[in-house]
C-alpha atoms as a PDB file:
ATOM      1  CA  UNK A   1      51.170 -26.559 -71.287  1.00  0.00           C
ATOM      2  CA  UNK A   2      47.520 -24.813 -70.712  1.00  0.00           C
ATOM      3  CA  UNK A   3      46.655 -28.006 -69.036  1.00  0.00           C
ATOM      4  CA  UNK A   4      48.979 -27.722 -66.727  1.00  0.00           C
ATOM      5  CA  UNK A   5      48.749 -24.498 -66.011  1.00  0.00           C
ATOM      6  CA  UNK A   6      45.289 -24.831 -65.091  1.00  0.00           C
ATOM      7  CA  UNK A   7      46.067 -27.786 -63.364  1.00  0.00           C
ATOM      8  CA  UNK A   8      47.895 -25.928 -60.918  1.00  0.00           C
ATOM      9  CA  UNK A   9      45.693 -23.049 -60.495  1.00  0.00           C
ATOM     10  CA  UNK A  10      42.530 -25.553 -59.207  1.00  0.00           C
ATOM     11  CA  UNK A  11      45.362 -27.620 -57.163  1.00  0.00           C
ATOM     12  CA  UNK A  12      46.682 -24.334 -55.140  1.00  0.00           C
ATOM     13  CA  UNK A  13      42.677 -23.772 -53.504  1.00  0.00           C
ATOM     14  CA  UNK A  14      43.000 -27.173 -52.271  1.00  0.00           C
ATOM     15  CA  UNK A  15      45.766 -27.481 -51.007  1.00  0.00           C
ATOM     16  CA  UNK A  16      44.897 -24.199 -49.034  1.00  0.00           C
ATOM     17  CA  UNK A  17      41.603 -25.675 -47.774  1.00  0.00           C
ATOM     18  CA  UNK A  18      43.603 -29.017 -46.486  1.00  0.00           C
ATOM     19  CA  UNK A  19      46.073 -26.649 -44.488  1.00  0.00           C
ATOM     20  CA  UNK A  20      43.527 -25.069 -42.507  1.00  0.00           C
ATOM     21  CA  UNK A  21      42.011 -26.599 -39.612  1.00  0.00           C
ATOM     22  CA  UNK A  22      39.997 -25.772 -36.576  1.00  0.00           C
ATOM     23  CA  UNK A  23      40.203 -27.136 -32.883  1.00  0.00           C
ATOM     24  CA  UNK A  24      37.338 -25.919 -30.611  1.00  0.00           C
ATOM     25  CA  UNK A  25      37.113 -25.854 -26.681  1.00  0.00           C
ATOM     26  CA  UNK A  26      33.833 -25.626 -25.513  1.00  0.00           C
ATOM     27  CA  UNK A  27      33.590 -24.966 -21.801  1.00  0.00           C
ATOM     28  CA  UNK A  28      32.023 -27.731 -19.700  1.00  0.00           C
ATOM     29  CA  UNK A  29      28.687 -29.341 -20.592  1.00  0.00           C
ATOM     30  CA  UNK A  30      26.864 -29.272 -17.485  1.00  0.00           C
ATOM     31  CA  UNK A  31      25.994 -27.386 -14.408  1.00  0.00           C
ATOM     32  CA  UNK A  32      25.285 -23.751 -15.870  1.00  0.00           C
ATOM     33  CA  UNK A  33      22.529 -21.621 -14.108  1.00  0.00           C
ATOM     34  CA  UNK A  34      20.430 -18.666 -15.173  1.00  0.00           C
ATOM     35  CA  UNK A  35      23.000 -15.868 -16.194  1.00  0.00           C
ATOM     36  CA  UNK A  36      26.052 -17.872 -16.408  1.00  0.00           C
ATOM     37  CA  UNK A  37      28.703 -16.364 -18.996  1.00  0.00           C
ATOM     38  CA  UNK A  38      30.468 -19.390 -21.415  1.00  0.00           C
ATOM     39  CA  UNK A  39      33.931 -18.861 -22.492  1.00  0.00           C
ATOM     40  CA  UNK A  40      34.486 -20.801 -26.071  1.00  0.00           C
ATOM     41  CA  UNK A  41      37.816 -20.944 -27.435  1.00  0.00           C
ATOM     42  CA  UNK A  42      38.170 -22.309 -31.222  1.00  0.00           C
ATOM     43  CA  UNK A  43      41.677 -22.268 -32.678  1.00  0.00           C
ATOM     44  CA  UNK A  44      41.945 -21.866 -36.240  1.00  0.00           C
ATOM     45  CA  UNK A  45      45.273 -23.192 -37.978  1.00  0.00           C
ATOM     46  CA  UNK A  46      46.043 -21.799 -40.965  1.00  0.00           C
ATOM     47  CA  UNK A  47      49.580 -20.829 -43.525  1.00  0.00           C
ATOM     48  CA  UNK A  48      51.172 -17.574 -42.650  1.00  0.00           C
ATOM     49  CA  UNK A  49      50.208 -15.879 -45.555  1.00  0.00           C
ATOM     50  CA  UNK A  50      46.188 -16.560 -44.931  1.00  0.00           C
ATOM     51  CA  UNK A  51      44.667 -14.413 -42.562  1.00  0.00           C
ATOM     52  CA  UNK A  52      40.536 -14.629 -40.938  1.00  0.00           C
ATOM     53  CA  UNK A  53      38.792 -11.709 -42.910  1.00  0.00           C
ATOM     54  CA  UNK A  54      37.640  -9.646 -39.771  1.00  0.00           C
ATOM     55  CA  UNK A  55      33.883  -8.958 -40.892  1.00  0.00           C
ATOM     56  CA  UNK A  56      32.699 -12.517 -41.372  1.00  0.00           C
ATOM     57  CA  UNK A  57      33.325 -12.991 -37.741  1.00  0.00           C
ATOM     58  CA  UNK A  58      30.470 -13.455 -35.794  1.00  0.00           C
ATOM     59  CA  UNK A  59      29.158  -9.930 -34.059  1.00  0.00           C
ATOM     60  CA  UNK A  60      27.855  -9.963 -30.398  1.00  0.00           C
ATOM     61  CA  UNK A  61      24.281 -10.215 -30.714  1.00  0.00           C
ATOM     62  CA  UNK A  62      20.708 -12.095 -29.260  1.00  0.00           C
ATOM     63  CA  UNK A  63      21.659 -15.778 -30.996  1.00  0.00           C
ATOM     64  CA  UNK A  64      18.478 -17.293 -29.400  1.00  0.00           C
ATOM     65  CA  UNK A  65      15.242 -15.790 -26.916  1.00  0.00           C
ATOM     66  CA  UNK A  66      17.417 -17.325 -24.410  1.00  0.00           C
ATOM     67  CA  UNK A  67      21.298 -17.003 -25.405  1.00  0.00           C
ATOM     68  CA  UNK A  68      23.093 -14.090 -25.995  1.00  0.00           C
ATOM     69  CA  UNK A  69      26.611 -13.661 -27.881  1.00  0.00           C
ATOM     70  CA  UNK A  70      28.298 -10.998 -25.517  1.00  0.00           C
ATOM     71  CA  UNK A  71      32.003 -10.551 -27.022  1.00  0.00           C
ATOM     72  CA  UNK A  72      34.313 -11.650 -29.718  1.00  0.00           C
ATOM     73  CA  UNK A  73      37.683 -11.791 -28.963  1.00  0.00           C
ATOM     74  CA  UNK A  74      40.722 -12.613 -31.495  1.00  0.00           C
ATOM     75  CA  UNK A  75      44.614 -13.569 -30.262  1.00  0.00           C
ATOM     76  CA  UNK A  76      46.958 -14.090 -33.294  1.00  0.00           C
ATOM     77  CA  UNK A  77      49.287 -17.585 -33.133  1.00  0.00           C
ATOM     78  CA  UNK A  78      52.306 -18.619 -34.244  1.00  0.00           C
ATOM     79  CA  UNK A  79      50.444 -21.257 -36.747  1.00  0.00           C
ATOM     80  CA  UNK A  80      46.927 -19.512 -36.737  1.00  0.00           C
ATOM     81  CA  UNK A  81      44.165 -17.793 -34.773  1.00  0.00           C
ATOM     82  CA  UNK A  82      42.387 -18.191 -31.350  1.00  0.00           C
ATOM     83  CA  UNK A  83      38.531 -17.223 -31.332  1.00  0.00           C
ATOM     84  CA  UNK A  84      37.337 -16.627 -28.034  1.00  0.00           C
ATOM     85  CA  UNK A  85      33.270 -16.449 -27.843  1.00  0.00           C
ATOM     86  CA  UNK A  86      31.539 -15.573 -24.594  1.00  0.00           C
ATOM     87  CA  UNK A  87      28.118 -16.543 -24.620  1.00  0.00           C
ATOM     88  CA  UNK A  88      25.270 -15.509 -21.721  1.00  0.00           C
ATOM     89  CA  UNK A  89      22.612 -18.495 -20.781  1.00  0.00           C
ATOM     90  CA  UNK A  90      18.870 -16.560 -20.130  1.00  0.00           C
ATOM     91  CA  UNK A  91      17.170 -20.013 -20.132  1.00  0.00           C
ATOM     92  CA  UNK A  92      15.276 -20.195 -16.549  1.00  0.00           C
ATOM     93  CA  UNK A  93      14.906 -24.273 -16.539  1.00  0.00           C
ATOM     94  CA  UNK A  94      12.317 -25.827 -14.712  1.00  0.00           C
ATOM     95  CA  UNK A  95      14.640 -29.225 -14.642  1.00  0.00           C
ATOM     96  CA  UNK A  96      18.027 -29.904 -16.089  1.00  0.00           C
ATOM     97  CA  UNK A  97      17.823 -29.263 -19.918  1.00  0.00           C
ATOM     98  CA  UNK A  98      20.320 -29.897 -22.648  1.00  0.00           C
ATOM     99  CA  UNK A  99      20.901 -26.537 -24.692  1.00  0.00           C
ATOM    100  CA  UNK A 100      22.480 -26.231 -28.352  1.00  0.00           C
ATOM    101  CA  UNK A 101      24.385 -23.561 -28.901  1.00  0.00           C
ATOM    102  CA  UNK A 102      24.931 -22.988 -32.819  1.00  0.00           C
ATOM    103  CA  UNK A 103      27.850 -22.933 -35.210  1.00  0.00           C
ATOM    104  CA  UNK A 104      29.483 -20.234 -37.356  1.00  0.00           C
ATOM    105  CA  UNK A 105      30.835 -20.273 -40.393  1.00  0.00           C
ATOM    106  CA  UNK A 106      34.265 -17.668 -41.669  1.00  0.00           C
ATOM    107  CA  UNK A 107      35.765 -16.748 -44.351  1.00  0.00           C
ATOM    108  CA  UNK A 108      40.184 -16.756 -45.039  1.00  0.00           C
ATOM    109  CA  UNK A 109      42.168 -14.402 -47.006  1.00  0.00           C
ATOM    110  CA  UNK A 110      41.466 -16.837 -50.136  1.00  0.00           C
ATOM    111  CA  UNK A 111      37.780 -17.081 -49.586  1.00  0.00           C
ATOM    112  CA  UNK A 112      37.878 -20.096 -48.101  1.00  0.00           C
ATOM    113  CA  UNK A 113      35.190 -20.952 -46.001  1.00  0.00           C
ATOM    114  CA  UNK A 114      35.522 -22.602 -42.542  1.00  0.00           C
ATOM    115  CA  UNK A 115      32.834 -23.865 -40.088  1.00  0.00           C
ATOM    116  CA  UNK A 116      32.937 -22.601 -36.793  1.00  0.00           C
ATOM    117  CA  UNK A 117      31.745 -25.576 -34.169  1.00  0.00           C
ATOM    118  CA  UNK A 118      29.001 -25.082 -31.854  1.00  0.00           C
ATOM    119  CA  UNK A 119      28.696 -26.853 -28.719  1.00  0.00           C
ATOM    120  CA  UNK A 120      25.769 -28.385 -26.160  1.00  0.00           C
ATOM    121  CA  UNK A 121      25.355 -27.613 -22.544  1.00  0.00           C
ATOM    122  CA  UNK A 122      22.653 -28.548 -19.621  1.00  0.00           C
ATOM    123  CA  UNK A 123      21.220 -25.809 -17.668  1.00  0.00           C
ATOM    124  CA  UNK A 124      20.510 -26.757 -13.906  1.00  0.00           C
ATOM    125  CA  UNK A 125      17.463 -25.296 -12.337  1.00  0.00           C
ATOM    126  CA  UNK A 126      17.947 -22.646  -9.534  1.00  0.00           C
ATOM    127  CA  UNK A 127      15.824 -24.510  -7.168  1.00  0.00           C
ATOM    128  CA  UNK A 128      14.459 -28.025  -7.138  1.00  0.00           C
ATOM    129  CA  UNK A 129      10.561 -26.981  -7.667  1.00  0.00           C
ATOM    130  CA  UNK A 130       9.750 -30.881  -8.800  1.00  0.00           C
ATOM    131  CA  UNK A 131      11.842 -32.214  -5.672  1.00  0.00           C
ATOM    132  CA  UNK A 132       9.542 -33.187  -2.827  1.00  0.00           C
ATOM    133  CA  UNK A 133       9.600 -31.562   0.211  1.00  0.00           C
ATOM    134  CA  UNK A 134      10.200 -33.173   3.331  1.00  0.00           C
ATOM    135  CA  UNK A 135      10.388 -32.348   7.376  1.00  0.00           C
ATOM    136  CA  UNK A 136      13.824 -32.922   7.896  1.00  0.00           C
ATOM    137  CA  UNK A 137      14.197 -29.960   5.682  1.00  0.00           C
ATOM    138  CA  UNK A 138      12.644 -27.853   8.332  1.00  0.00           C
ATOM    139  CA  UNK A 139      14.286 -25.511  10.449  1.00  0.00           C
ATOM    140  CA  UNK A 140      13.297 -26.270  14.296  1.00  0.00           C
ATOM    141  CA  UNK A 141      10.853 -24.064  15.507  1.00  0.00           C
ATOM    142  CA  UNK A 142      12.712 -21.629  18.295  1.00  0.00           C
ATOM    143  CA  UNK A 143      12.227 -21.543  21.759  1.00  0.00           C
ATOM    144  CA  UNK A 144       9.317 -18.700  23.238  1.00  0.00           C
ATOM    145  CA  UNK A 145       8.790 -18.325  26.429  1.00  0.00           C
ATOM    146  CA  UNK A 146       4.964 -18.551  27.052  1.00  0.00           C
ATOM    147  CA  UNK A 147       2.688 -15.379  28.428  1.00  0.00           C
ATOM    148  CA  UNK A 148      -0.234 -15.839  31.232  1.00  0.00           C
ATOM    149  CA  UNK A 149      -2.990 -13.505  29.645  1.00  0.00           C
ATOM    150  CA  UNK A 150      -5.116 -13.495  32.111  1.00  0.00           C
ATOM    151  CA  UNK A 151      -3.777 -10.577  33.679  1.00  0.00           C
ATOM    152  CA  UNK A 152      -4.196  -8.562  30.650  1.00  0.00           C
ATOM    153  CA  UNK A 153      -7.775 -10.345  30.147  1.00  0.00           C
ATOM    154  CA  UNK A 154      -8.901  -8.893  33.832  1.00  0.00           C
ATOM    155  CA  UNK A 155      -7.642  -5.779  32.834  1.00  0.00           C
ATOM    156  CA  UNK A 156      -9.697  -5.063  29.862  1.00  0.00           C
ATOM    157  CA  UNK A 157     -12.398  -6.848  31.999  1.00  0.00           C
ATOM    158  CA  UNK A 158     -12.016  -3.781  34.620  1.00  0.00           C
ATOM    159  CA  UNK A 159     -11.359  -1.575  31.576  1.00  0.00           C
ATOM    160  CA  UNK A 160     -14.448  -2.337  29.918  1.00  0.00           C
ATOM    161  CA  UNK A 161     -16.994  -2.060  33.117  1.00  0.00           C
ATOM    162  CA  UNK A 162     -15.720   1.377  34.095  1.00  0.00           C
ATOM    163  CA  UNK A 163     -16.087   2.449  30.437  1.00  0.00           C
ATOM    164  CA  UNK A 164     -19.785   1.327  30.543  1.00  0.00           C
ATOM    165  CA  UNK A 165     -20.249   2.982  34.164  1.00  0.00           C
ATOM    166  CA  UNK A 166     -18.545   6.194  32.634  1.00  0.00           C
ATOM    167  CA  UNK A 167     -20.794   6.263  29.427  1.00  0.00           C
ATOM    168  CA  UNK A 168     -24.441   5.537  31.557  1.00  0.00           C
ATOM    169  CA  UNK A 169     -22.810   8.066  33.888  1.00  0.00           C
ATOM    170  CA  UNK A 170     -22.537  10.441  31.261  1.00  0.00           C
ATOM    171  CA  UNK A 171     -26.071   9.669  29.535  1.00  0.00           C
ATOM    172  CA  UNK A 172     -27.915  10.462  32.657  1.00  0.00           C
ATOM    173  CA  UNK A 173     -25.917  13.881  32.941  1.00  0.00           C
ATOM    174  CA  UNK A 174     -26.642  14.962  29.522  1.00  0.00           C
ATOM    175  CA  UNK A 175     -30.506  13.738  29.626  1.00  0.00           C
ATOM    176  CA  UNK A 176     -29.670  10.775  26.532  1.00  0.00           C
ATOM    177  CA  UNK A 177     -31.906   8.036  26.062  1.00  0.00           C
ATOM    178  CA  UNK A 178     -33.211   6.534  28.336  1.00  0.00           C
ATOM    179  CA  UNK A 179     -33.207   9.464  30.714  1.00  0.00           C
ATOM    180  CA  UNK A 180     -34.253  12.175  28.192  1.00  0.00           C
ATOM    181  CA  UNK A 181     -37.739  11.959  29.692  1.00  0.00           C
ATOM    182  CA  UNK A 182     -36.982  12.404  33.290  1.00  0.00           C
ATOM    183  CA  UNK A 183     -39.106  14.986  35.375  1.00  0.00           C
ATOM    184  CA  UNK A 184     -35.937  16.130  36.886  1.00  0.00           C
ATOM    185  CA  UNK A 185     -34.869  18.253  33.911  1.00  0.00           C
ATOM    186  CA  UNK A 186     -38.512  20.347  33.169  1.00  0.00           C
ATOM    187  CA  UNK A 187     -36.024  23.312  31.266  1.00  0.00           C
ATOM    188  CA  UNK A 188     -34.935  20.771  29.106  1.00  0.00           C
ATOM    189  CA  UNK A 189     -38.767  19.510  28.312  1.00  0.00           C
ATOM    190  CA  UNK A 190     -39.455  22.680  27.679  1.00  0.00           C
ATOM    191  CA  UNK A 191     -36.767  23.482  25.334  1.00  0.00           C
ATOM    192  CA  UNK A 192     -37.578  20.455  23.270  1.00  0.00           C
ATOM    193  CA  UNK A 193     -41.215  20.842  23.072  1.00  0.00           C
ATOM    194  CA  UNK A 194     -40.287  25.132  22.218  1.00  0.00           C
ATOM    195  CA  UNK A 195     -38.301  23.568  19.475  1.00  0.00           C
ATOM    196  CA  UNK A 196     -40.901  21.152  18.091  1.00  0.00           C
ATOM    197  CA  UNK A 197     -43.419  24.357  18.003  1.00  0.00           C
ATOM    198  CA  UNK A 198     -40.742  27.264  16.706  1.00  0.00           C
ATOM    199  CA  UNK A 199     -42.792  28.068  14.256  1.00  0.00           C
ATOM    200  CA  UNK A 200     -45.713  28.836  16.745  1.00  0.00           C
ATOM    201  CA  UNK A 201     -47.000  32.118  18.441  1.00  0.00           C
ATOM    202  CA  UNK A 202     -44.527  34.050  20.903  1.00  0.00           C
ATOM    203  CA  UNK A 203     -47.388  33.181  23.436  1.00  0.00           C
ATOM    204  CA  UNK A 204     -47.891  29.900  22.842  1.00  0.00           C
ATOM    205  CA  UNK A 205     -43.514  29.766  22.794  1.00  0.00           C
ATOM    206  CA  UNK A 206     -43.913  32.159  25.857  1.00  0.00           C
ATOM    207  CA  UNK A 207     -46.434  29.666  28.063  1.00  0.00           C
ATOM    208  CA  UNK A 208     -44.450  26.775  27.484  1.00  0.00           C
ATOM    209  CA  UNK A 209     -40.888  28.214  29.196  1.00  0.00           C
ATOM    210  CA  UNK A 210     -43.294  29.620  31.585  1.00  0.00           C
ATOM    211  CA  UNK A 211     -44.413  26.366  32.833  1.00  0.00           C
ATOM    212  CA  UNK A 212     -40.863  24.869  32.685  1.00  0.00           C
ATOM    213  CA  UNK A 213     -39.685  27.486  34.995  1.00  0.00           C
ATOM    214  CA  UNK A 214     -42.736  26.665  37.030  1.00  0.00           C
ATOM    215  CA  UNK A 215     -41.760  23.168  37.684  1.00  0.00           C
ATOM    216  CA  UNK A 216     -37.812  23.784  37.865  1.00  0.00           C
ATOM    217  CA  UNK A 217     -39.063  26.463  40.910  1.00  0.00           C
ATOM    218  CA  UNK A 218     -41.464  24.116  42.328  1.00  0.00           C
ATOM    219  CA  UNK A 219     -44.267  26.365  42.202  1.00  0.00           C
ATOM    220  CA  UNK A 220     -45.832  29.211  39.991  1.00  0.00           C
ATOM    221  CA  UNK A 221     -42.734  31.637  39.402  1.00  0.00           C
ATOM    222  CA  UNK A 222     -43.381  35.624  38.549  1.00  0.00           C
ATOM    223  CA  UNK A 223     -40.896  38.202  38.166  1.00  0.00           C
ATOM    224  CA  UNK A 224     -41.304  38.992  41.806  1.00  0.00           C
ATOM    225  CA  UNK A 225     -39.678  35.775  42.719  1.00  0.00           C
ATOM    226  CA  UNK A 226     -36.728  35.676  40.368  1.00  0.00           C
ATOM    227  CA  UNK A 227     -34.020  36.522  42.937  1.00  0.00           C
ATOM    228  CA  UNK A 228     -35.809  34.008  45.260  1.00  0.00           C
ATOM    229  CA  UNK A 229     -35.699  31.339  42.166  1.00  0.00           C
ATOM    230  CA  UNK A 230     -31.861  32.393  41.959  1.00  0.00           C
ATOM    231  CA  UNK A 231     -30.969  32.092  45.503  1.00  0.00           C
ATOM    232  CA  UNK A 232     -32.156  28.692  45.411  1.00  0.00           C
ATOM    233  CA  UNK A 233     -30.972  27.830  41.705  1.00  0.00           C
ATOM    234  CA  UNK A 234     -27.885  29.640  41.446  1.00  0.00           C
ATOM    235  CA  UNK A 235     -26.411  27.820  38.559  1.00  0.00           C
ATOM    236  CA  UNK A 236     -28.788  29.996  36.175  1.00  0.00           C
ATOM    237  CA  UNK A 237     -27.080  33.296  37.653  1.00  0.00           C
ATOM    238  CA  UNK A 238     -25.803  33.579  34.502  1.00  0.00           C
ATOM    239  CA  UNK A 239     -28.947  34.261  32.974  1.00  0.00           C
ATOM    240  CA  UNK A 240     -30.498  36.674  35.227  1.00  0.00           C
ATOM    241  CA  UNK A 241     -30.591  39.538  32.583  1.00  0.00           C
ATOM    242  CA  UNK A 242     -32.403  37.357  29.724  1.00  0.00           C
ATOM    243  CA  UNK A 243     -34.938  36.171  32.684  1.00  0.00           C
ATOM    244  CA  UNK A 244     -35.590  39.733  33.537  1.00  0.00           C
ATOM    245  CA  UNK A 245     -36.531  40.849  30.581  1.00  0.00           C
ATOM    246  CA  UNK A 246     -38.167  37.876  29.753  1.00  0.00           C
ATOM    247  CA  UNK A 247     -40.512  38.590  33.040  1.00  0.00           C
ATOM    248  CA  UNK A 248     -41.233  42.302  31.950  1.00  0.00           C
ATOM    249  CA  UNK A 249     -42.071  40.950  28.603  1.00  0.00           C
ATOM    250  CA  UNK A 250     -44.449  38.850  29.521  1.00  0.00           C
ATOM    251  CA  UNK A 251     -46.081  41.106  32.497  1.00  0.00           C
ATOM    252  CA  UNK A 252     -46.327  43.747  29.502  1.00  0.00           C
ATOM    253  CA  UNK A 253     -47.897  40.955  27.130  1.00  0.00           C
ATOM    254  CA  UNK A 254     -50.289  40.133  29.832  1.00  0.00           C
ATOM    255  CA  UNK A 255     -51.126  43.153  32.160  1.00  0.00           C
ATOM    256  CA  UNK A 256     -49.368  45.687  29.816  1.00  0.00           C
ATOM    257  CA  UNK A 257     -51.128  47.689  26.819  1.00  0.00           C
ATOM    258  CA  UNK A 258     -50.463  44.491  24.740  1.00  0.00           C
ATOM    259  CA  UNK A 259     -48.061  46.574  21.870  1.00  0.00           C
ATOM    260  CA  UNK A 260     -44.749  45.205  22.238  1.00  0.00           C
ATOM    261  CA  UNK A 261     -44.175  42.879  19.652  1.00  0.00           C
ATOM    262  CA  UNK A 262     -42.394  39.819  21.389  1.00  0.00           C
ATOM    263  CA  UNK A 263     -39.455  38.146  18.969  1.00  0.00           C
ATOM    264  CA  UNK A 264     -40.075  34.001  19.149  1.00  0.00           C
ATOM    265  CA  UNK A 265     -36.225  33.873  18.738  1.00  0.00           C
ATOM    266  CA  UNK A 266     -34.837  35.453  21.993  1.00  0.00           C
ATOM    267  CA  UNK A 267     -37.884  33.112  23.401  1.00  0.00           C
ATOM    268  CA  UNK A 268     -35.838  29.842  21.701  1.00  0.00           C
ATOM    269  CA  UNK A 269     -32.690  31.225  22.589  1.00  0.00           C
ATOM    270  CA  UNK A 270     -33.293  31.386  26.252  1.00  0.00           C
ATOM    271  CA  UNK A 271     -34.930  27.785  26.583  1.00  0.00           C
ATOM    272  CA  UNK A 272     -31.404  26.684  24.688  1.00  0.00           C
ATOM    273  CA  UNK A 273     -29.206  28.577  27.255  1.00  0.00           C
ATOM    274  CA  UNK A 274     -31.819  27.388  30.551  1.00  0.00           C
ATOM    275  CA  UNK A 275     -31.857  23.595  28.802  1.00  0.00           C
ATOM    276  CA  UNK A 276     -27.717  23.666  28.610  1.00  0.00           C
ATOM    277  CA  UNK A 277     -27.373  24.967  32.099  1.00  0.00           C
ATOM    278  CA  UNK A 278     -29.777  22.223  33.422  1.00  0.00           C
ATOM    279  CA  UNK A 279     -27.858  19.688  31.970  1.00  0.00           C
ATOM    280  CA  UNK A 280     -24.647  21.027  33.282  1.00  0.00           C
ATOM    281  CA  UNK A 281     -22.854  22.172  29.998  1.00  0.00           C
ATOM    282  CA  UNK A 282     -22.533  25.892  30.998  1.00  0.00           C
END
């Protein structure tokens, strides 16, 4: 009677096991591209009174570097359960590549285990990188209607001659190299050598815008002459005053008692204001 008994016990696990069966349907092998979500559906046949124990199911996770598990989805049958597993391809395929995607395994109600099927797929590459390339896969070029530049190359031409006329122009004006040395501008001679000897003697200053004023007048100028010098040079109107007193200054340096103490600045400042209003920039 224990013999039997027993007998039954170890016959009732497998007869369970041989009831339950599983029938996958993997979604198409081919064609799948970078990103592409895979719907699996396994259906799991099984008594009434068994039942899939919910936490041995598979959890959405990172399966591979390249496949992701995204959901896990359970429908309840008349004879047993639907799985659904969406999986998400990452694999960025050079060339068309056969993928495994792997199995599962569950547990019943009994503790019966059962095997959950994986399935294979090909990715496709997004584009053909190891396809040659040939001209027909061109686009035509477009039509463009075609520009005469020689108008545009005469006017920079023109553009560029009256810049260079304009800028020699100019240089000559302002006394630049190579007219800085011209004996047309004797203020400006002056002020440059005055400036080269600032740190000499107010007389020695003194002589030298003395004999610039000289040659600017045309002949030996005294303080006498300075409304004659202005009549005839009436662009340095402006600096009558500092020319007057520059006249008594020296007449009281030279004929005077000799005891006014001359200032070498107001000497440099004046050869500055006569230089700038030879040149034409007051």
């Amino acid at each position: 009677m224990t013999r039997l008994v027993l007998g039954l016990l170890l016959f009732l696990p497998l007869q369970a096991m041989a009831e339950v069966s599983v029938r996958a349907d993997p979604p198409r092998g081919y064609g799948w591209w970078l990103g592409d979500r895979m719907t699996q559906r396994i259906i799991v046949s099984h008594p009434a009174d068994l039942s899939i124990e919910r936490s041995s199911l598979p959890r959405p996770r990172s399966a591979e570097y390249w496949l992701d598990l995204v959901s896990v989805r359970t429908r309840d049958l008349s004879d047993g359960t639907e799985i659904i597993l969406e999986w998400q391809n990452f694999y960025s395929a050079l060339e068309p590549s056969l993928r495994e995607v792997p199995g599962a395994t569950i547990r019943m109600s009994d503790g019966t285990e059962v095997t959950l099927p994986g399935f294979g797929f090909v990715t496709a590459p997004i584009r053909p990188i190891l396809a040659p390339s040939t001209p027909d896969q061109l686009q035509p070029d477009p039509g463009f209607p075609l520009v005469d530049p020689q108008f545009n190359r005469a006017g920079l031409a023109v553009s560029a001659c009256l810049f260079l006329v304009a800028l020699v122009g100019l240089a000559r004006n302002q006394a630049w190299w190579p007219f800085h040395a011209r004996p047309a501008r004797p203020l400006t001679r002056a002020a440059r050598q005055i400036a080269a000897q600032r740190k000499g003697t107010s007389a020695s200053l003194r002589e030298l815008l003395h004999r610039g004023l000289d040659r600017a007048f045309g002949e030996v100028l005294i303080g006498t002459d300075l409304d004659r010098f202005l009549s005839a040079r009436p662009e340095f109107a402006p600096a009558r005053d500092q020319l007057a007193e520059f006249f008594q200054a020296s007449d009281d340096a030279f004929f005077g008692t000799g005891t006014r103490q001359d200032d070498p600045n107001s000497i440099i400042a004046l050869a500055r204001k006569l230089s700038a209003i030879e040149r034409g920039r007051r």
